[in-house]
PDB file of N, CA and C in Angstrom:
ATOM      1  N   UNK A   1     -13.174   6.722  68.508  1.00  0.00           N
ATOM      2  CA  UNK A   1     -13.736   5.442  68.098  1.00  0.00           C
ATOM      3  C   UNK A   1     -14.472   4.770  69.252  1.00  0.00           C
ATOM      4  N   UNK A   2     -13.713   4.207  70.507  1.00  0.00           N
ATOM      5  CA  UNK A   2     -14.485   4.137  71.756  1.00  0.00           C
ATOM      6  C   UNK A   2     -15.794   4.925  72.532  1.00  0.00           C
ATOM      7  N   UNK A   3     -15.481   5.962  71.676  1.00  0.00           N
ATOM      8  CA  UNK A   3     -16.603   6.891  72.588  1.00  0.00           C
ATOM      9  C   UNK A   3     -17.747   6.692  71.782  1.00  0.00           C
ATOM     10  N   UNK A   4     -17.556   6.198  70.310  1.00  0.00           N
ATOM     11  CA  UNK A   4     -18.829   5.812  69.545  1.00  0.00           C
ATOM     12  C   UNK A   4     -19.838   4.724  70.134  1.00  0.00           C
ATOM     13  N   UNK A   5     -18.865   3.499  70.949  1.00  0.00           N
ATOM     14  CA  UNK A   5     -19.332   2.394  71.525  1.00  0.00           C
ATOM     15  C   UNK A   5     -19.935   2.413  72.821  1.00  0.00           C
ATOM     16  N   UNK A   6     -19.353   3.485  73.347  1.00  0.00           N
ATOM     17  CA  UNK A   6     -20.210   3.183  74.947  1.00  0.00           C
ATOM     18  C   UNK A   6     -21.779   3.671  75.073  1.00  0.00           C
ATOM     19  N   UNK A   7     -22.149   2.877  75.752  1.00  0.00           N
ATOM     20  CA  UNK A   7     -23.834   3.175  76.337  1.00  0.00           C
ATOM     21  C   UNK A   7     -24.562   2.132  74.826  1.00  0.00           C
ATOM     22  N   UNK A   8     -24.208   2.049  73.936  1.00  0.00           N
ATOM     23  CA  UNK A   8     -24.815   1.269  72.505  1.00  0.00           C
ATOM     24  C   UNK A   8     -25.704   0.017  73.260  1.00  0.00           C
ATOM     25  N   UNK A   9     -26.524  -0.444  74.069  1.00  0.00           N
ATOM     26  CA  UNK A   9     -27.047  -1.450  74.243  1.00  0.00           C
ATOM     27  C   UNK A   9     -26.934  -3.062  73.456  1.00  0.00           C
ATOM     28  N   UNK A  10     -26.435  -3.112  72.424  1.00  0.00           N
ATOM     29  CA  UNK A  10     -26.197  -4.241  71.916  1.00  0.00           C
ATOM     30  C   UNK A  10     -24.856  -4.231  71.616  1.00  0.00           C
ATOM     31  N   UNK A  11     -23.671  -3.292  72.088  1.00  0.00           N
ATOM     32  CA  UNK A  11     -22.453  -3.714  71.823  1.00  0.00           C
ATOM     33  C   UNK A  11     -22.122  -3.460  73.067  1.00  0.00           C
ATOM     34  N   UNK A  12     -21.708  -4.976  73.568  1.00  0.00           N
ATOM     35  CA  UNK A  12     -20.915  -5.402  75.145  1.00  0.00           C
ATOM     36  C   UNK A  12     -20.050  -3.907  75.523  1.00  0.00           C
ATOM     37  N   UNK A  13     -19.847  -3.971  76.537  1.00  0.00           N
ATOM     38  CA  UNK A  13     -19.144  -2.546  76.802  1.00  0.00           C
ATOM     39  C   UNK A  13     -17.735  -3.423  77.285  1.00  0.00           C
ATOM     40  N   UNK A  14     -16.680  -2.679  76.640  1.00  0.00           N
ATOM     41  CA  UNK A  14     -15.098  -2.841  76.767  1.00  0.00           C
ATOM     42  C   UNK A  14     -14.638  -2.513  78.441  1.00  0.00           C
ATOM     43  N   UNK A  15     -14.343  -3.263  79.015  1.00  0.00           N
ATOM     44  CA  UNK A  15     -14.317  -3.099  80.396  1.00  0.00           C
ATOM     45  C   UNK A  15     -12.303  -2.084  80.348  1.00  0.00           C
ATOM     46  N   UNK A  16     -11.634  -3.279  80.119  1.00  0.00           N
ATOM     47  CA  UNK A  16     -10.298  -3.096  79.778  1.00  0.00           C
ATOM     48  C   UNK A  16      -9.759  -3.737  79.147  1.00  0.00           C
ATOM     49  N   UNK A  17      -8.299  -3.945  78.930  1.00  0.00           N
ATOM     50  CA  UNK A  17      -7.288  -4.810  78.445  1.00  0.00           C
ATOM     51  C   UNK A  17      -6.241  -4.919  78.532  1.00  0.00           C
ATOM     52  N   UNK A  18      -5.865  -6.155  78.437  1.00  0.00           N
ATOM     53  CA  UNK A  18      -3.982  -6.095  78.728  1.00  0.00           C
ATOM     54  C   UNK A  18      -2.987  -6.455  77.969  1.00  0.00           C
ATOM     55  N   UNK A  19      -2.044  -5.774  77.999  1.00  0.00           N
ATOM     56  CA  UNK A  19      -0.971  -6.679  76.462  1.00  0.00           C
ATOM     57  C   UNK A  19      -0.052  -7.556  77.560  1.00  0.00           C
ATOM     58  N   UNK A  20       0.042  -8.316  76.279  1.00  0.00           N
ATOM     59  CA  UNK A  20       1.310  -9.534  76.887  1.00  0.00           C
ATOM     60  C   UNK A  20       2.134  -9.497  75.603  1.00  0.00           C
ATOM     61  N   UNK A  21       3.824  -9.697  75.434  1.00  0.00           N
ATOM     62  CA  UNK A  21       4.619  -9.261  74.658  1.00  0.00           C
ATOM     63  C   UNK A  21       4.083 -10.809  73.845  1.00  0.00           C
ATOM     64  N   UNK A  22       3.688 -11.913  74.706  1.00  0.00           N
ATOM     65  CA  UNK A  22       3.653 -13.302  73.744  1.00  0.00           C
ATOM     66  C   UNK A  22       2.287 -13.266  72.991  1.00  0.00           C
ATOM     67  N   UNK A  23       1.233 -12.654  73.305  1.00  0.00           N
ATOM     68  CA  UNK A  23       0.150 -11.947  72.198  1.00  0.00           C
ATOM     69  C   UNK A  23       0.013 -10.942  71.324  1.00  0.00           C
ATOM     70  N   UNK A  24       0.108 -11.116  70.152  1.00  0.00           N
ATOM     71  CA  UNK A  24      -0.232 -10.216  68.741  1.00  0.00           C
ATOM     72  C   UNK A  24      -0.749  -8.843  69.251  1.00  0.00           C
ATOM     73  N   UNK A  25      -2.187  -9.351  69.832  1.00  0.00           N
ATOM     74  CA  UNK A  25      -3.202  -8.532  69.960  1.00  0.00           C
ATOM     75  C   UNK A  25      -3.482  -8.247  71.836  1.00  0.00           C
ATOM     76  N   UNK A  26      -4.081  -7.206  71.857  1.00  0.00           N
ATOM     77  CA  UNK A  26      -4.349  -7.210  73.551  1.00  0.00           C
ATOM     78  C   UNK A  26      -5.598  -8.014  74.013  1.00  0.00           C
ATOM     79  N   UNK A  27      -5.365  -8.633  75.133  1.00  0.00           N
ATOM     80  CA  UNK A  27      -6.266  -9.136  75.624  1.00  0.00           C
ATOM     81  C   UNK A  27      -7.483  -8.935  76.053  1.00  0.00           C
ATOM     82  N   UNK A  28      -8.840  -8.140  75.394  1.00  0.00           N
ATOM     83  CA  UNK A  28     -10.073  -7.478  75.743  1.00  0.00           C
ATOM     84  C   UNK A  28     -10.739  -8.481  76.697  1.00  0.00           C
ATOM     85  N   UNK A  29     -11.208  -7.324  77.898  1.00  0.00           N
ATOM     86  CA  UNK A  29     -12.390  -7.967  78.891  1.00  0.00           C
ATOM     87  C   UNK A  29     -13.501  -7.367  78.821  1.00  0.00           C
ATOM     88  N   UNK A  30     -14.511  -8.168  79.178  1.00  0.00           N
ATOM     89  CA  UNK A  30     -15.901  -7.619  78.793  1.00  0.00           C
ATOM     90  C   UNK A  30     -16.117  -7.970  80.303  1.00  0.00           C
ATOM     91  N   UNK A  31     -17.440  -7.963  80.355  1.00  0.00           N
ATOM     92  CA  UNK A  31     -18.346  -7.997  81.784  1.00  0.00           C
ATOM     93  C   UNK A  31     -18.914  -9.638  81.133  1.00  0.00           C
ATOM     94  N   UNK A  32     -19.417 -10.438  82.493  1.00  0.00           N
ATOM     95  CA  UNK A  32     -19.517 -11.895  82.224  1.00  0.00           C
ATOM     96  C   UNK A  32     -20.323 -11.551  81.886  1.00  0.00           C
ATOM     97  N   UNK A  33     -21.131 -12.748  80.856  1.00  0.00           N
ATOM     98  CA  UNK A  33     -22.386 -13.371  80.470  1.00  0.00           C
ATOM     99  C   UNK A  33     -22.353 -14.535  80.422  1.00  0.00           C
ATOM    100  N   UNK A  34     -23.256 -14.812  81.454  1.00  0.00           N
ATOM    101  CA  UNK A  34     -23.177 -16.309  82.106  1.00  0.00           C
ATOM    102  C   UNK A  34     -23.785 -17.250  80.613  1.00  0.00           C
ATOM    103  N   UNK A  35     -24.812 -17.177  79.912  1.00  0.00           N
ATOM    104  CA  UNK A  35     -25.575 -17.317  79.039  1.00  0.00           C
ATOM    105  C   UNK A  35     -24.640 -18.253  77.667  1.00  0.00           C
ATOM    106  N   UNK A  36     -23.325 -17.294  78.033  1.00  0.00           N
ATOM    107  CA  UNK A  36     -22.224 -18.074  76.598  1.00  0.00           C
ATOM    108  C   UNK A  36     -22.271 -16.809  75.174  1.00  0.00           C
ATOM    109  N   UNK A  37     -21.760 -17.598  74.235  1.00  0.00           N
ATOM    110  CA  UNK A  37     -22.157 -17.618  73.326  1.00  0.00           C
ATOM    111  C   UNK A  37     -23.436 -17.813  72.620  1.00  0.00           C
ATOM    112  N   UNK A  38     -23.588 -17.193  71.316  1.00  0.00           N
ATOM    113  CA  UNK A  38     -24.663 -18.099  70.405  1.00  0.00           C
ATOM    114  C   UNK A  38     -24.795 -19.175  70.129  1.00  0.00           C
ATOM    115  N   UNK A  39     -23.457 -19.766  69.893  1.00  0.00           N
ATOM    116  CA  UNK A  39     -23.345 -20.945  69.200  1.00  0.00           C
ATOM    117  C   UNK A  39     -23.941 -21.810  70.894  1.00  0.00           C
ATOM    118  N   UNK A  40     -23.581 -22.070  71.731  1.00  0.00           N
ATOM    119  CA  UNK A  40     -23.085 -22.492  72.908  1.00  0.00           C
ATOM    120  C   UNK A  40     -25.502 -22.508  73.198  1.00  0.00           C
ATOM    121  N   UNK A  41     -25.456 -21.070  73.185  1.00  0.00           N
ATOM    122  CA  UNK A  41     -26.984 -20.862  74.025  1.00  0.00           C
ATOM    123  C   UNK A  41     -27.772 -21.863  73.149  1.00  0.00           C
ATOM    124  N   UNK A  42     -27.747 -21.871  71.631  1.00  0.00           N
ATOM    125  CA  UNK A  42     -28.594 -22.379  70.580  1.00  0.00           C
ATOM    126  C   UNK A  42     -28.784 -23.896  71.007  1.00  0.00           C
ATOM    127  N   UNK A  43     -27.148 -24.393  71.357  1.00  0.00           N
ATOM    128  CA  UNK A  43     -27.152 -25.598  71.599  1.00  0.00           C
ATOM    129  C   UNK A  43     -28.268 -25.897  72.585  1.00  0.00           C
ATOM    130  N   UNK A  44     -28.329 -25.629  73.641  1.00  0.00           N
ATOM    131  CA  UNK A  44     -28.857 -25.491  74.693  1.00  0.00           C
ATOM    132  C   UNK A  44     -30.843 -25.024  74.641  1.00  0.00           C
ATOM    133  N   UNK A  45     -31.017 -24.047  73.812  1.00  0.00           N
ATOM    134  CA  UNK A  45     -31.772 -23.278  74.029  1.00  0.00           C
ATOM    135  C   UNK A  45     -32.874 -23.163  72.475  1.00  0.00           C
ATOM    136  N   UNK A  46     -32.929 -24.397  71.576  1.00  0.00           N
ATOM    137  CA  UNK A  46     -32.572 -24.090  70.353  1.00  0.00           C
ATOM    138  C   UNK A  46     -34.373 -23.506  70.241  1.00  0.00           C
ATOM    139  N   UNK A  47     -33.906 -22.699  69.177  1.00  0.00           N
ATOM    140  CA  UNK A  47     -35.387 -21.503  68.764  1.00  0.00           C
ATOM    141  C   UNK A  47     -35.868 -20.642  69.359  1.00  0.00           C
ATOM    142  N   UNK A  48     -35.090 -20.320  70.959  1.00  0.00           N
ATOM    143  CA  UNK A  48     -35.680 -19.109  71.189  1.00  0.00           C
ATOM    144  C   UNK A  48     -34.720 -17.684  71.406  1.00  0.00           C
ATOM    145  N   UNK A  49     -33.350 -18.104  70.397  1.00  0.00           N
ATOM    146  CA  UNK A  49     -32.703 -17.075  70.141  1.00  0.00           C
ATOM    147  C   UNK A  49     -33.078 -15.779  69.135  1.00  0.00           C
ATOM    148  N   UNK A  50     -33.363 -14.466  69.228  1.00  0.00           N
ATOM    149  CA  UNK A  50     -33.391 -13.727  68.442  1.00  0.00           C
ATOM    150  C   UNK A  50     -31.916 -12.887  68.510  1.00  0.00           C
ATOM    151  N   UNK A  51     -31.744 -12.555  67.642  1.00  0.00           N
ATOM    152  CA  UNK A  51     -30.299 -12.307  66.497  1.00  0.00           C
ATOM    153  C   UNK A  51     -30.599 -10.648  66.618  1.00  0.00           C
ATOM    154  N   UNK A  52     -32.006  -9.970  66.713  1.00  0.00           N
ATOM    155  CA  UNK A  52     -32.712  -8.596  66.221  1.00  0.00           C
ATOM    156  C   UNK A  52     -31.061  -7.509  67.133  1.00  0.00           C
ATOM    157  N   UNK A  53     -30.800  -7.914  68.382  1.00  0.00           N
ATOM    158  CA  UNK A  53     -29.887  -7.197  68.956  1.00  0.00           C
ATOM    159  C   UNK A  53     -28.628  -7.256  68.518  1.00  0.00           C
ATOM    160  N   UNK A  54     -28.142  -8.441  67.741  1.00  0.00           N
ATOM    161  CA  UNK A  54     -26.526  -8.469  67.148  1.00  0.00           C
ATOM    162  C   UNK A  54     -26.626  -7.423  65.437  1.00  0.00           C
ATOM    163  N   UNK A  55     -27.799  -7.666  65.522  1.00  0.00           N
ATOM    164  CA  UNK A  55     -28.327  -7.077  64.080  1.00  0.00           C
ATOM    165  C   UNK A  55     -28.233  -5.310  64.025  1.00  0.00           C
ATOM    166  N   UNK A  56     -28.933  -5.128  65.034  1.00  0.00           N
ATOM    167  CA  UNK A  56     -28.931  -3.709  66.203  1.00  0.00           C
ATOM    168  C   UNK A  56     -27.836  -2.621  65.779  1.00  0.00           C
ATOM    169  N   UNK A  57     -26.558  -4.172  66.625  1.00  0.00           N
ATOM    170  CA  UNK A  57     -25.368  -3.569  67.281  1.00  0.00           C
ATOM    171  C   UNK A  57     -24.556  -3.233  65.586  1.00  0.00           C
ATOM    172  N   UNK A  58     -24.620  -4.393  65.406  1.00  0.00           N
ATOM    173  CA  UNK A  58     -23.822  -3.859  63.700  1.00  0.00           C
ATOM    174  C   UNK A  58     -24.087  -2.712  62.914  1.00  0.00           C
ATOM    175  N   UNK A  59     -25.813  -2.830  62.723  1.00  0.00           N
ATOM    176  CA  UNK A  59     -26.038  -1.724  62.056  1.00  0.00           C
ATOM    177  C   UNK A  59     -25.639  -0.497  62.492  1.00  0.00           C
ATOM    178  N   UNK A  60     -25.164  -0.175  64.302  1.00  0.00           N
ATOM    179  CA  UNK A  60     -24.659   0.869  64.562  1.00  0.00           C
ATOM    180  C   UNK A  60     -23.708   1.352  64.157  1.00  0.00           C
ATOM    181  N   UNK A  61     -22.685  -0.266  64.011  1.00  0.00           N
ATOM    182  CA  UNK A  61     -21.174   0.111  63.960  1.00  0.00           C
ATOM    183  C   UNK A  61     -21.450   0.837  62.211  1.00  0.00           C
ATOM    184  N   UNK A  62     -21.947   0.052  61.453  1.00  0.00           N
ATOM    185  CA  UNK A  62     -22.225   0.639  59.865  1.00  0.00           C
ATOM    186  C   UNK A  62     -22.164   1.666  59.736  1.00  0.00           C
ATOM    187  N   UNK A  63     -23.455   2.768  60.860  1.00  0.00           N
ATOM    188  CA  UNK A  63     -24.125   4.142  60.378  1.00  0.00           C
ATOM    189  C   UNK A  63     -22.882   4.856  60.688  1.00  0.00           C
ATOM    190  N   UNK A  64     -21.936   4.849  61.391  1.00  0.00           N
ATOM    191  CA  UNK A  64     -21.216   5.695  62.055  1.00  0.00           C
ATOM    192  C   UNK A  64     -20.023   6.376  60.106  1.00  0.00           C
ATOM    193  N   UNK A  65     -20.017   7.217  60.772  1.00  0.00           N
ATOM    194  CA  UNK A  65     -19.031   8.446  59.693  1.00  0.00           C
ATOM    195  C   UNK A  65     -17.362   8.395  59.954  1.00  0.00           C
ATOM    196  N   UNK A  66     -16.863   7.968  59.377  1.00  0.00           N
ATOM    197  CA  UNK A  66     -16.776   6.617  58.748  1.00  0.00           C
ATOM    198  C   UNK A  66     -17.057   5.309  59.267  1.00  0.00           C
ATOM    199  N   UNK A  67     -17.851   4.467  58.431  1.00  0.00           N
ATOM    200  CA  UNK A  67     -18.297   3.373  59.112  1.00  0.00           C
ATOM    201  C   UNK A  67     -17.178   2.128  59.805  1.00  0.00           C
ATOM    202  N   UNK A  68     -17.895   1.669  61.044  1.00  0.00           N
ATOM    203  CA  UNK A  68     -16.968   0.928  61.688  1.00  0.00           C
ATOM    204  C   UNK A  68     -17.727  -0.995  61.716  1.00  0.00           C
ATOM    205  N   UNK A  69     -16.105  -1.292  60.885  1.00  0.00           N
ATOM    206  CA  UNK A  69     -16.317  -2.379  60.303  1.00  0.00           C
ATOM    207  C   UNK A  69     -16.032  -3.406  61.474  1.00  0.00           C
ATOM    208  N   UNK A  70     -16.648  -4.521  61.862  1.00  0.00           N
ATOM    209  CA  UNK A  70     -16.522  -5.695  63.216  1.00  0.00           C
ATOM    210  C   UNK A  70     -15.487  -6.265  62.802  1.00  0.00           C
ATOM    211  N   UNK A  71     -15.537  -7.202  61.626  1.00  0.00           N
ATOM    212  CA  UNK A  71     -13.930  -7.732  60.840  1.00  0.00           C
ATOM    213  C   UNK A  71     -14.217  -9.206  61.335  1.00  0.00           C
ATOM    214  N   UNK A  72     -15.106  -9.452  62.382  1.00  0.00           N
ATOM    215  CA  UNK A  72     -15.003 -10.973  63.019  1.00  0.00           C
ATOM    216  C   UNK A  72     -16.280 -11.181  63.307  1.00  0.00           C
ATOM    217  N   UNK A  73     -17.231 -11.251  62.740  1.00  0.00           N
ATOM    218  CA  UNK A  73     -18.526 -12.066  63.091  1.00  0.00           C
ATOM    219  C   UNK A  73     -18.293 -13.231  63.015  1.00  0.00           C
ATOM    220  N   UNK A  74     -18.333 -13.702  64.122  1.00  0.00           N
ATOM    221  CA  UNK A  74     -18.371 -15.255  64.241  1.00  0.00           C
ATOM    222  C   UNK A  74     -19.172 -15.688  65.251  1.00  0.00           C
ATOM    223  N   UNK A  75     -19.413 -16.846  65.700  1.00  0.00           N
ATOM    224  CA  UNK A  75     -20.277 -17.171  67.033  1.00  0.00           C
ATOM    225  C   UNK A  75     -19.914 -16.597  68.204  1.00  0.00           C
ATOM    226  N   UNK A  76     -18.460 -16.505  68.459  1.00  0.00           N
ATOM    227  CA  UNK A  76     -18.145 -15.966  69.808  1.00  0.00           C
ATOM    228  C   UNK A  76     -18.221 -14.617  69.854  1.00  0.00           C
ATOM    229  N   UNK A  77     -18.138 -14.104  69.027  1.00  0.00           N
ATOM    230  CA  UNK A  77     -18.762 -12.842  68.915  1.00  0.00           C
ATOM    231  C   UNK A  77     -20.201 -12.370  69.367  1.00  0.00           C
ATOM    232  N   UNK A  78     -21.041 -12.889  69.174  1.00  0.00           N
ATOM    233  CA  UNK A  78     -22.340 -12.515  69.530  1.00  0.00           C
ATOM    234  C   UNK A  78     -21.880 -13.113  70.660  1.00  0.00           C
ATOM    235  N   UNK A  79     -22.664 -12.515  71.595  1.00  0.00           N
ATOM    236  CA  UNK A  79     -22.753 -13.016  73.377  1.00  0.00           C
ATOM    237  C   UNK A  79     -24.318 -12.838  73.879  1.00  0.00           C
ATOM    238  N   UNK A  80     -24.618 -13.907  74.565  1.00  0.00           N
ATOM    239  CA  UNK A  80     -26.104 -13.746  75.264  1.00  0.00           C
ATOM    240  C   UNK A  80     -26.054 -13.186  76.242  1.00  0.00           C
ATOM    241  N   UNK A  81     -26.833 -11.716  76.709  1.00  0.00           N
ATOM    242  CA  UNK A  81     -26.794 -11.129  77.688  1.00  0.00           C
ATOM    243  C   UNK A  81     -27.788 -11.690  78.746  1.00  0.00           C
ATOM    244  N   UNK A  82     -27.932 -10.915  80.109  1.00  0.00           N
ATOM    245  CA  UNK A  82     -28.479 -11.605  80.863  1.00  0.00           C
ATOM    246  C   UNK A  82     -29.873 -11.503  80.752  1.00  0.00           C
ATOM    247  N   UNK A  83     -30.716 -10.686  79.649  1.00  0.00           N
ATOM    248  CA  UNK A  83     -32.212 -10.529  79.476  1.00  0.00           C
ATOM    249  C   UNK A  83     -32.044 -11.073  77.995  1.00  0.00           C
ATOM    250  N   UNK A  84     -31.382 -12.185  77.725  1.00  0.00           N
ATOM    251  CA  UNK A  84     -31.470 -13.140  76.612  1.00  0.00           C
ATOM    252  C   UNK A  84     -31.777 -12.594  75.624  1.00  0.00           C
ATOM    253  N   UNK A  85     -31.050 -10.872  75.324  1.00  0.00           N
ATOM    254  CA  UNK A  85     -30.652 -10.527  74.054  1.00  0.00           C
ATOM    255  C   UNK A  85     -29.255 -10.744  73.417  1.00  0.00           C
ATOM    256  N   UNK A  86     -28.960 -10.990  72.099  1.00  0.00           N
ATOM    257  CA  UNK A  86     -27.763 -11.222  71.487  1.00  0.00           C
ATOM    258  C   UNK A  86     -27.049  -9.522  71.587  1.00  0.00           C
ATOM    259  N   UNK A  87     -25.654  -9.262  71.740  1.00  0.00           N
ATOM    260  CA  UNK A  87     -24.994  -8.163  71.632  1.00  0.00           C
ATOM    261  C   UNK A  87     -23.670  -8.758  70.872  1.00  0.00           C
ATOM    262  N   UNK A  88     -22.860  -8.038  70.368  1.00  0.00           N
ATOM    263  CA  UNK A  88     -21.898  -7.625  69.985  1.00  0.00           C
ATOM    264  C   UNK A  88     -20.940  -7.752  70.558  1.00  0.00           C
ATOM    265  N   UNK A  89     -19.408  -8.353  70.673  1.00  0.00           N
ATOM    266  CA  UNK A  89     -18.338  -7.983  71.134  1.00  0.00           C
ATOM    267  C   UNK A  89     -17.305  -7.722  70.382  1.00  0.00           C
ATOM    268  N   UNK A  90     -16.470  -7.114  71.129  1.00  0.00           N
ATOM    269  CA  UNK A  90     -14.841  -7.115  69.994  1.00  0.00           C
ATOM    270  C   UNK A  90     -15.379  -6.766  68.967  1.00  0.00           C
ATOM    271  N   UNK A  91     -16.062  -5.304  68.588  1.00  0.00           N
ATOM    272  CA  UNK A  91     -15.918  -4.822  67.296  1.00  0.00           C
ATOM    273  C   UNK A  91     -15.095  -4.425  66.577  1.00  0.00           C
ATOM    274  N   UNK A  92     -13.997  -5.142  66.119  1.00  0.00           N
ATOM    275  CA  UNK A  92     -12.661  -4.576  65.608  1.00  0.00           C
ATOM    276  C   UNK A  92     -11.897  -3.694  66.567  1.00  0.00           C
ATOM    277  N   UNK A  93     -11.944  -3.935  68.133  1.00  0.00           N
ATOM    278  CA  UNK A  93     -10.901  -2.802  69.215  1.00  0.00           C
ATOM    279  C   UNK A  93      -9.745  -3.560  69.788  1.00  0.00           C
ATOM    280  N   UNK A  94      -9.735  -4.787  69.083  1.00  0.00           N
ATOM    281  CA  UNK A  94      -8.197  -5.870  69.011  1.00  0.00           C
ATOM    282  C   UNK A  94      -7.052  -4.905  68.314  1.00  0.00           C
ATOM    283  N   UNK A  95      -7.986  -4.619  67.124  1.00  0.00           N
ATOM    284  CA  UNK A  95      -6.692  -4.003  66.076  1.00  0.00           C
ATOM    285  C   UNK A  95      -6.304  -2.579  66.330  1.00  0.00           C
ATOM    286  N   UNK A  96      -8.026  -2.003  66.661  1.00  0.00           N
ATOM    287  CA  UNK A  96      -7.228  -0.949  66.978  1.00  0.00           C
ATOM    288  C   UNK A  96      -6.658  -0.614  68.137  1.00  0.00           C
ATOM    289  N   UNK A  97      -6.325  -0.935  69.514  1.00  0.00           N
ATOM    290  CA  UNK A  97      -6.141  -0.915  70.485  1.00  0.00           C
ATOM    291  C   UNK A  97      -4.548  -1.180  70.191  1.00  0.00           C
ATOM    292  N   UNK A  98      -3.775  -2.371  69.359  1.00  0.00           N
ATOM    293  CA  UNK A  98      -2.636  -3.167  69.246  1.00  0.00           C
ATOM    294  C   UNK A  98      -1.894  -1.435  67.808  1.00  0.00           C
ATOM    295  N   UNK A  99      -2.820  -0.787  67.374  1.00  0.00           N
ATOM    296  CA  UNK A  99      -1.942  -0.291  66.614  1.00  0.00           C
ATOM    297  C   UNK A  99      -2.005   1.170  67.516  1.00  0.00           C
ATOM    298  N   UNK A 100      -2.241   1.265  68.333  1.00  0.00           N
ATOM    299  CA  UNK A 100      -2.015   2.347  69.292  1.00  0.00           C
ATOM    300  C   UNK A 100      -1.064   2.095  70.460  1.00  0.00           C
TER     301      UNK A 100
END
């Protein structure tokens, strides 16, 4: 499943993670993006966000055999990278990471 994600240009790359017995789920780290969020950049930045790279990253997770579902699109999810394209994070590797 991981090996589907790495090098993908619009899905953040999974650095590591850590469990804590008082969290459900493990704690995923990504690499910073100073930029924020969507919700966060828009505020800031409004109309010159394009979406074409979160759009990208999904459709990857889709094509894949069997397709791999995100489960959490939400704002914090998309992340602004540092050449002010939108990517992907936490494509559903909370759950699977916690049931392994």
């Amino acid at each position: 499943f991981c090996a589907v994600l790495l090098g993908w240009c619009d899905i953040l790359p999974l650095i590591g993670y850590k469990t804590r017995e008082q969290f459900p789920s493990p704690l995923l780290i990504y690499p910073w993006c100073p930029n924020g969020n969507i919700a966060d950049f828009i505020k800031n930045h409004p109309g010159l966000t394009d979406l074409c790279g979160a759009a990208r990253g999904l459709a990857h997770l889709h094509s894949r055999a069997p397709p791999i579902v995100h489960g959490n699109i939400i704002p914090q999810s998309v992340i602004i990278q540092d050449n002010l394209e939108a990517a992907l994070c936490d494509p559903g590797l909370a759950s699977v990471l916690a049931s392994q």
